[in-house]
C-alpha atoms as a PDB file:
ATOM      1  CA  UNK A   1      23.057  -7.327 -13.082  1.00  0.00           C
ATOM      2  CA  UNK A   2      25.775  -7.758 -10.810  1.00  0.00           C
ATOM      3  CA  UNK A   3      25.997  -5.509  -7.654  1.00  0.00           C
ATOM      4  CA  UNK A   4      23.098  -3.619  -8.694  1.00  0.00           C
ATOM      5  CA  UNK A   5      19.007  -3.317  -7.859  1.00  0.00           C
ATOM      6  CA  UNK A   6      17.094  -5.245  -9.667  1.00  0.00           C
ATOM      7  CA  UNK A   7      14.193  -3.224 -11.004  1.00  0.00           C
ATOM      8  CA  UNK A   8      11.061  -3.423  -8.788  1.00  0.00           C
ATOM      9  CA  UNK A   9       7.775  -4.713  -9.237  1.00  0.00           C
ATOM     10  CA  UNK A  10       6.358  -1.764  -6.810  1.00  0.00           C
ATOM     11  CA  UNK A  11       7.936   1.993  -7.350  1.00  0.00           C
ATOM     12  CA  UNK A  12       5.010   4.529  -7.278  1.00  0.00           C
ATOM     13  CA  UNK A  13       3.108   4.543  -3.412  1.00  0.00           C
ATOM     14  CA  UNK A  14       0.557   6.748  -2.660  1.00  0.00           C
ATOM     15  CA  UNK A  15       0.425   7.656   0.881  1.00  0.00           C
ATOM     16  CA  UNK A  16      -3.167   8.222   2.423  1.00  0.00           C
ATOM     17  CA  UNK A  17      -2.476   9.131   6.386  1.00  0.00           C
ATOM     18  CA  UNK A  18      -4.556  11.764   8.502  1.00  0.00           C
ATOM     19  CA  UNK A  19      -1.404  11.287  11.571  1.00  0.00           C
ATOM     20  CA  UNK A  20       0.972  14.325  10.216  1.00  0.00           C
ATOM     21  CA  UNK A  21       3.762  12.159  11.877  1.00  0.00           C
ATOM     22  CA  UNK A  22       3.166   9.203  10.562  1.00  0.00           C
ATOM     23  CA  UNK A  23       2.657  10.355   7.065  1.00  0.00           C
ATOM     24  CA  UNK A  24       6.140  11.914   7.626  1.00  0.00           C
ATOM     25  CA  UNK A  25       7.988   8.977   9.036  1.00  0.00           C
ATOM     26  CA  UNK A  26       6.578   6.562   6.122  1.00  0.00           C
ATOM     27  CA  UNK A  27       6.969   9.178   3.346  1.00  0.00           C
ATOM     28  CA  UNK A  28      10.745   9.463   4.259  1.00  0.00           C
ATOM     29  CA  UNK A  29      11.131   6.242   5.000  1.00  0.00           C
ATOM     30  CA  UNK A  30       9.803   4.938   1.593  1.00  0.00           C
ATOM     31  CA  UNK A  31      11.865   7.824  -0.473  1.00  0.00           C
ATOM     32  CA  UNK A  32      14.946   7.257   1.806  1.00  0.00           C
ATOM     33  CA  UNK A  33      14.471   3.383   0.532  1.00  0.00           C
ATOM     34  CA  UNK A  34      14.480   4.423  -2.962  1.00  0.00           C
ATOM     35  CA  UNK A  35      10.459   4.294  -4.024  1.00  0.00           C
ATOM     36  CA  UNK A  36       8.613   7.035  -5.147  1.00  0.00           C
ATOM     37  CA  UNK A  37       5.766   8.732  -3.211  1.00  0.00           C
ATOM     38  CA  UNK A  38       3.765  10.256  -5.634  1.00  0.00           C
ATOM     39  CA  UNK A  39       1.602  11.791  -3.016  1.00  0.00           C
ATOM     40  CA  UNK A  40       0.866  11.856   0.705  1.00  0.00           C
ATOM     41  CA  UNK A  41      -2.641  12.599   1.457  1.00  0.00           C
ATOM     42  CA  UNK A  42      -4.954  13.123   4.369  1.00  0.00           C
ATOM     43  CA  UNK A  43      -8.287  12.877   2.745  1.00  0.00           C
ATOM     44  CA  UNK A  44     -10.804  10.356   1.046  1.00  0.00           C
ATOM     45  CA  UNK A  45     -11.191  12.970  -1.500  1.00  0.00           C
ATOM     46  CA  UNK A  46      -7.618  13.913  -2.529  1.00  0.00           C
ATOM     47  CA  UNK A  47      -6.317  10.317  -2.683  1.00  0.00           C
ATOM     48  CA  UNK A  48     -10.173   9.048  -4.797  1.00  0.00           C
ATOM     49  CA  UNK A  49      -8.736  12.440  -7.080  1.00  0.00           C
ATOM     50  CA  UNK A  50      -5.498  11.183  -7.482  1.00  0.00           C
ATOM     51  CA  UNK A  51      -6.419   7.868  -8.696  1.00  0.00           C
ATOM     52  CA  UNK A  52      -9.314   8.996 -10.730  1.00  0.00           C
ATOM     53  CA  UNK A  53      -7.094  11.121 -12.757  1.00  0.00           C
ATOM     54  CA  UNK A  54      -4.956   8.101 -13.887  1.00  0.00           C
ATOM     55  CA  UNK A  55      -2.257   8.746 -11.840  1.00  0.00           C
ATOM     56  CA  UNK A  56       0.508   5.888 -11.646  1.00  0.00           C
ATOM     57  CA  UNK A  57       0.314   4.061  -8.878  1.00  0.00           C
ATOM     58  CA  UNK A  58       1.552   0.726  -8.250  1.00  0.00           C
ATOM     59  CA  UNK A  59       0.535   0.176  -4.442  1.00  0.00           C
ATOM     60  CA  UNK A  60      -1.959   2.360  -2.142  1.00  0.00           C
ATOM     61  CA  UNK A  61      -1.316   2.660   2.097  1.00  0.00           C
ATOM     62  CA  UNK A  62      -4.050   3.263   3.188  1.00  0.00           C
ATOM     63  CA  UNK A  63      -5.176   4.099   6.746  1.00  0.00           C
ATOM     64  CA  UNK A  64      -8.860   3.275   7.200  1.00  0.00           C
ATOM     65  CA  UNK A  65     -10.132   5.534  10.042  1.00  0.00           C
ATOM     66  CA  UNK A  66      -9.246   9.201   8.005  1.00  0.00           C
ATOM     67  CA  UNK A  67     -10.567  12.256   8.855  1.00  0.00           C
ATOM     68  CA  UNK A  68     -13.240  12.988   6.032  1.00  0.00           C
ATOM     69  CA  UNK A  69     -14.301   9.197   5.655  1.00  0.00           C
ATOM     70  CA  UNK A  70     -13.340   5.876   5.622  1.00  0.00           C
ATOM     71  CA  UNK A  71     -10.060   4.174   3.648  1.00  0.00           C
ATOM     72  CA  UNK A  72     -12.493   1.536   2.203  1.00  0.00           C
ATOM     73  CA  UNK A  73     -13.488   4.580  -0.097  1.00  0.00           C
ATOM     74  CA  UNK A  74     -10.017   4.997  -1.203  1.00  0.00           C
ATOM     75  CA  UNK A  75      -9.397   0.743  -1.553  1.00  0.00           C
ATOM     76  CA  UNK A  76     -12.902   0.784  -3.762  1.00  0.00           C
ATOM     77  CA  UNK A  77     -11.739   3.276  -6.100  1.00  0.00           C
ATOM     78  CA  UNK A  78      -8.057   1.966  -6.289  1.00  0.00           C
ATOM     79  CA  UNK A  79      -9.610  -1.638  -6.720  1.00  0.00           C
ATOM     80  CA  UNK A  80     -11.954  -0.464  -9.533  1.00  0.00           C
ATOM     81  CA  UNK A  81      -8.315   0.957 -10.956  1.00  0.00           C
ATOM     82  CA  UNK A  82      -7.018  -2.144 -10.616  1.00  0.00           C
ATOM     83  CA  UNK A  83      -4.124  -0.950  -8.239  1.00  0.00           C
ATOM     84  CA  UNK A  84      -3.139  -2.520  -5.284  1.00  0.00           C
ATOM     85  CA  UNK A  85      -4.326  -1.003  -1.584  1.00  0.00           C
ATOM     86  CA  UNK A  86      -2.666  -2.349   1.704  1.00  0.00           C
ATOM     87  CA  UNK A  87      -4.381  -1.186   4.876  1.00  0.00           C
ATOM     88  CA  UNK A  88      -2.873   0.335   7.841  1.00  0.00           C
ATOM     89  CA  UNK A  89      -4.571   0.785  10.435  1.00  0.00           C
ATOM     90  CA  UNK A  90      -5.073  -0.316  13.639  1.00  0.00           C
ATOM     91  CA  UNK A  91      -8.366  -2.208  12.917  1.00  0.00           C
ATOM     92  CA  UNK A  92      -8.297  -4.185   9.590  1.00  0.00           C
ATOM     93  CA  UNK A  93     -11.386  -3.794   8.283  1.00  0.00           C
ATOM     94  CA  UNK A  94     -13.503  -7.176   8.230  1.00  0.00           C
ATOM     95  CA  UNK A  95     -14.640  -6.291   4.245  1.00  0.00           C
ATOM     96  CA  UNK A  96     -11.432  -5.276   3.329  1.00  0.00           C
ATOM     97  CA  UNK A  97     -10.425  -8.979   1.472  1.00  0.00           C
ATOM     98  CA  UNK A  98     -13.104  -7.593  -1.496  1.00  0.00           C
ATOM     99  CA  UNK A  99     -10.500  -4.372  -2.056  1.00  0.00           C
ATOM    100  CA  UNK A 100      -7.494  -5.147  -0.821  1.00  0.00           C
ATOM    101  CA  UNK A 101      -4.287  -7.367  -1.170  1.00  0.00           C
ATOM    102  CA  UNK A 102      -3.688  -7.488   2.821  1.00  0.00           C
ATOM    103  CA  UNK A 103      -3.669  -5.720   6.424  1.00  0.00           C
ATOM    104  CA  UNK A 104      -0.449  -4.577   7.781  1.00  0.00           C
ATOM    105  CA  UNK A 105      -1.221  -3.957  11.640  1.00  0.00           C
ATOM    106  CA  UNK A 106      -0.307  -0.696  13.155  1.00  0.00           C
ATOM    107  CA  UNK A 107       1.738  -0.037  14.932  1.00  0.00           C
ATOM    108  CA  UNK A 108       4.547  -1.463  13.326  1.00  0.00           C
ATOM    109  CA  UNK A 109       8.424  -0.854  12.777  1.00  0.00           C
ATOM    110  CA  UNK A 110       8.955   0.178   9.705  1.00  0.00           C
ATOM    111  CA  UNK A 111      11.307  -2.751   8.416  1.00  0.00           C
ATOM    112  CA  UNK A 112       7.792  -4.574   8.535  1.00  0.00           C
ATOM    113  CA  UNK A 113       6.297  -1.996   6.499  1.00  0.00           C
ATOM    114  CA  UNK A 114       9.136  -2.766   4.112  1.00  0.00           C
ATOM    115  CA  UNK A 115       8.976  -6.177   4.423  1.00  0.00           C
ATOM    116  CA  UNK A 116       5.286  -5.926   3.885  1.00  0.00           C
ATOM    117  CA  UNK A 117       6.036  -4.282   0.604  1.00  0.00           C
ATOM    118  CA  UNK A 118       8.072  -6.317  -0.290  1.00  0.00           C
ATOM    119  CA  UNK A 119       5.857  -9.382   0.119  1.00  0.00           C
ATOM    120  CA  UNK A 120       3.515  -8.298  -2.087  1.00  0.00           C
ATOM    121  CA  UNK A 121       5.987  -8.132  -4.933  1.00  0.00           C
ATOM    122  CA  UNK A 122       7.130 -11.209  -4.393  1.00  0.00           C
ATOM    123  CA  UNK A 123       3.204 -12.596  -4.501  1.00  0.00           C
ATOM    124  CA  UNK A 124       2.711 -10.730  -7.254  1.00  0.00           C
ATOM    125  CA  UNK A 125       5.903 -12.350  -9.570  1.00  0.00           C
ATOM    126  CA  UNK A 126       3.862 -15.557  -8.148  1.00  0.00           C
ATOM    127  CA  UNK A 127       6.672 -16.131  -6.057  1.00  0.00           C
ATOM    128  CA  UNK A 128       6.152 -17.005  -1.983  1.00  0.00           C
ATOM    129  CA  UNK A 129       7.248 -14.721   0.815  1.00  0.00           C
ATOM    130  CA  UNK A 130       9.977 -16.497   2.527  1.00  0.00           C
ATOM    131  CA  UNK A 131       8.017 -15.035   6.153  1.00  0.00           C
ATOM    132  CA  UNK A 132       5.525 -12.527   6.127  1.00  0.00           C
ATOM    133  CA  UNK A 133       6.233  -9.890   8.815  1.00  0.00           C
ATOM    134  CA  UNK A 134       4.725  -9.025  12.040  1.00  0.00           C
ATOM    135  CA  UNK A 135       1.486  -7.858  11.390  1.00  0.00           C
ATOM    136  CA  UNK A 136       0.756  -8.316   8.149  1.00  0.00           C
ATOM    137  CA  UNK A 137      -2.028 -10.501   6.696  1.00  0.00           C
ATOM    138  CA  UNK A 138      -2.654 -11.458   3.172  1.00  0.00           C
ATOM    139  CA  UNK A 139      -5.696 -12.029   1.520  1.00  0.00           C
ATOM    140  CA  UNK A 140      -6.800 -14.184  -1.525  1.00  0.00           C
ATOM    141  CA  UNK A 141      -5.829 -13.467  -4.609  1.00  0.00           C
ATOM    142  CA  UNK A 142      -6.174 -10.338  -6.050  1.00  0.00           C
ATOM    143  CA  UNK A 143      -5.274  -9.422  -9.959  1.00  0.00           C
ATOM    144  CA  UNK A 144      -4.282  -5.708 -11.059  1.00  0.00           C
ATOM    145  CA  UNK A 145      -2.654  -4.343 -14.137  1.00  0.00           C
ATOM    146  CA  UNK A 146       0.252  -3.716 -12.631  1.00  0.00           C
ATOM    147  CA  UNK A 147       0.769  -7.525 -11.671  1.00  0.00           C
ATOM    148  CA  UNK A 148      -0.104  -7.386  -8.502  1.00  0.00           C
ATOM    149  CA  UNK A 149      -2.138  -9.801  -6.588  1.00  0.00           C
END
């Protein structure tokens, strides 16, 4: 198609983010960039909901230190969905490879967060990231149902 989008690989994000500003800034920042945020949540429990109702979801952000519990909750039940979880946080945690496709670092500016997004759709048409941005670290491979590794 000439001039226009091509359709991506990763539309649906679901926010999980106990910092009310940050939640803000990446929810607008995602919607302003054309994806849809099907939720932004603060707790384990809302986001393990979410996914346990079958809601679509192609990629999970995922903060591990939340309020109510840990992020690796929310990466084990998104992983045993087989949707794709990228951590960040501050403090990648050192298990995260079994549940996760990578670690983007915080903090970081959010044309890495893009960027970081954008890798992973490119990994997961089994395509290379041309450079991965600051921050981020991918682990092995990874298969979902939604293509993503």
């Amino acid at each position: 198609m000439l001039f226009g989008r091509r359709r991506r690989s990763i539309e649906k994000l679901l926010v999980v983010e106990d910092e009310p500003l940050v939640a803000f800034d990446t929810e607008y920042l995602l919607t302003d960039q054309g994806f849809t945020v099907v939720a932004t949540v603060d707790r384990v429990t809302d986001a393990v909901r979410l996914i346990e109702a079958g809601t679509a979801i192609d990629l999970v952000l995922v903060d591990v230190n939340l309020a109510d519990g840990s992020g690796l909750e929310v990466a084990r039940a998104a992983s045993a969905h087989r949707i794709a979880v990228l951590f960040v946080t501050g403090s990648c945690p050192v298990d995260g490879e079994s549940v996760a496709v990578g670690c983007l670092a915080k903090p970081y500016d959010p044309r890495d967060l893009l960027a970081a997004i954008d890798a992973i759709a490119l990994r997961s048409e089994g395509k290379a990231p041309p450079r991965l941005p600051v921050g981020l670290r991918l682990f092995g491979d990874r298969p979902t149902t939604s293509g993503l590794t």
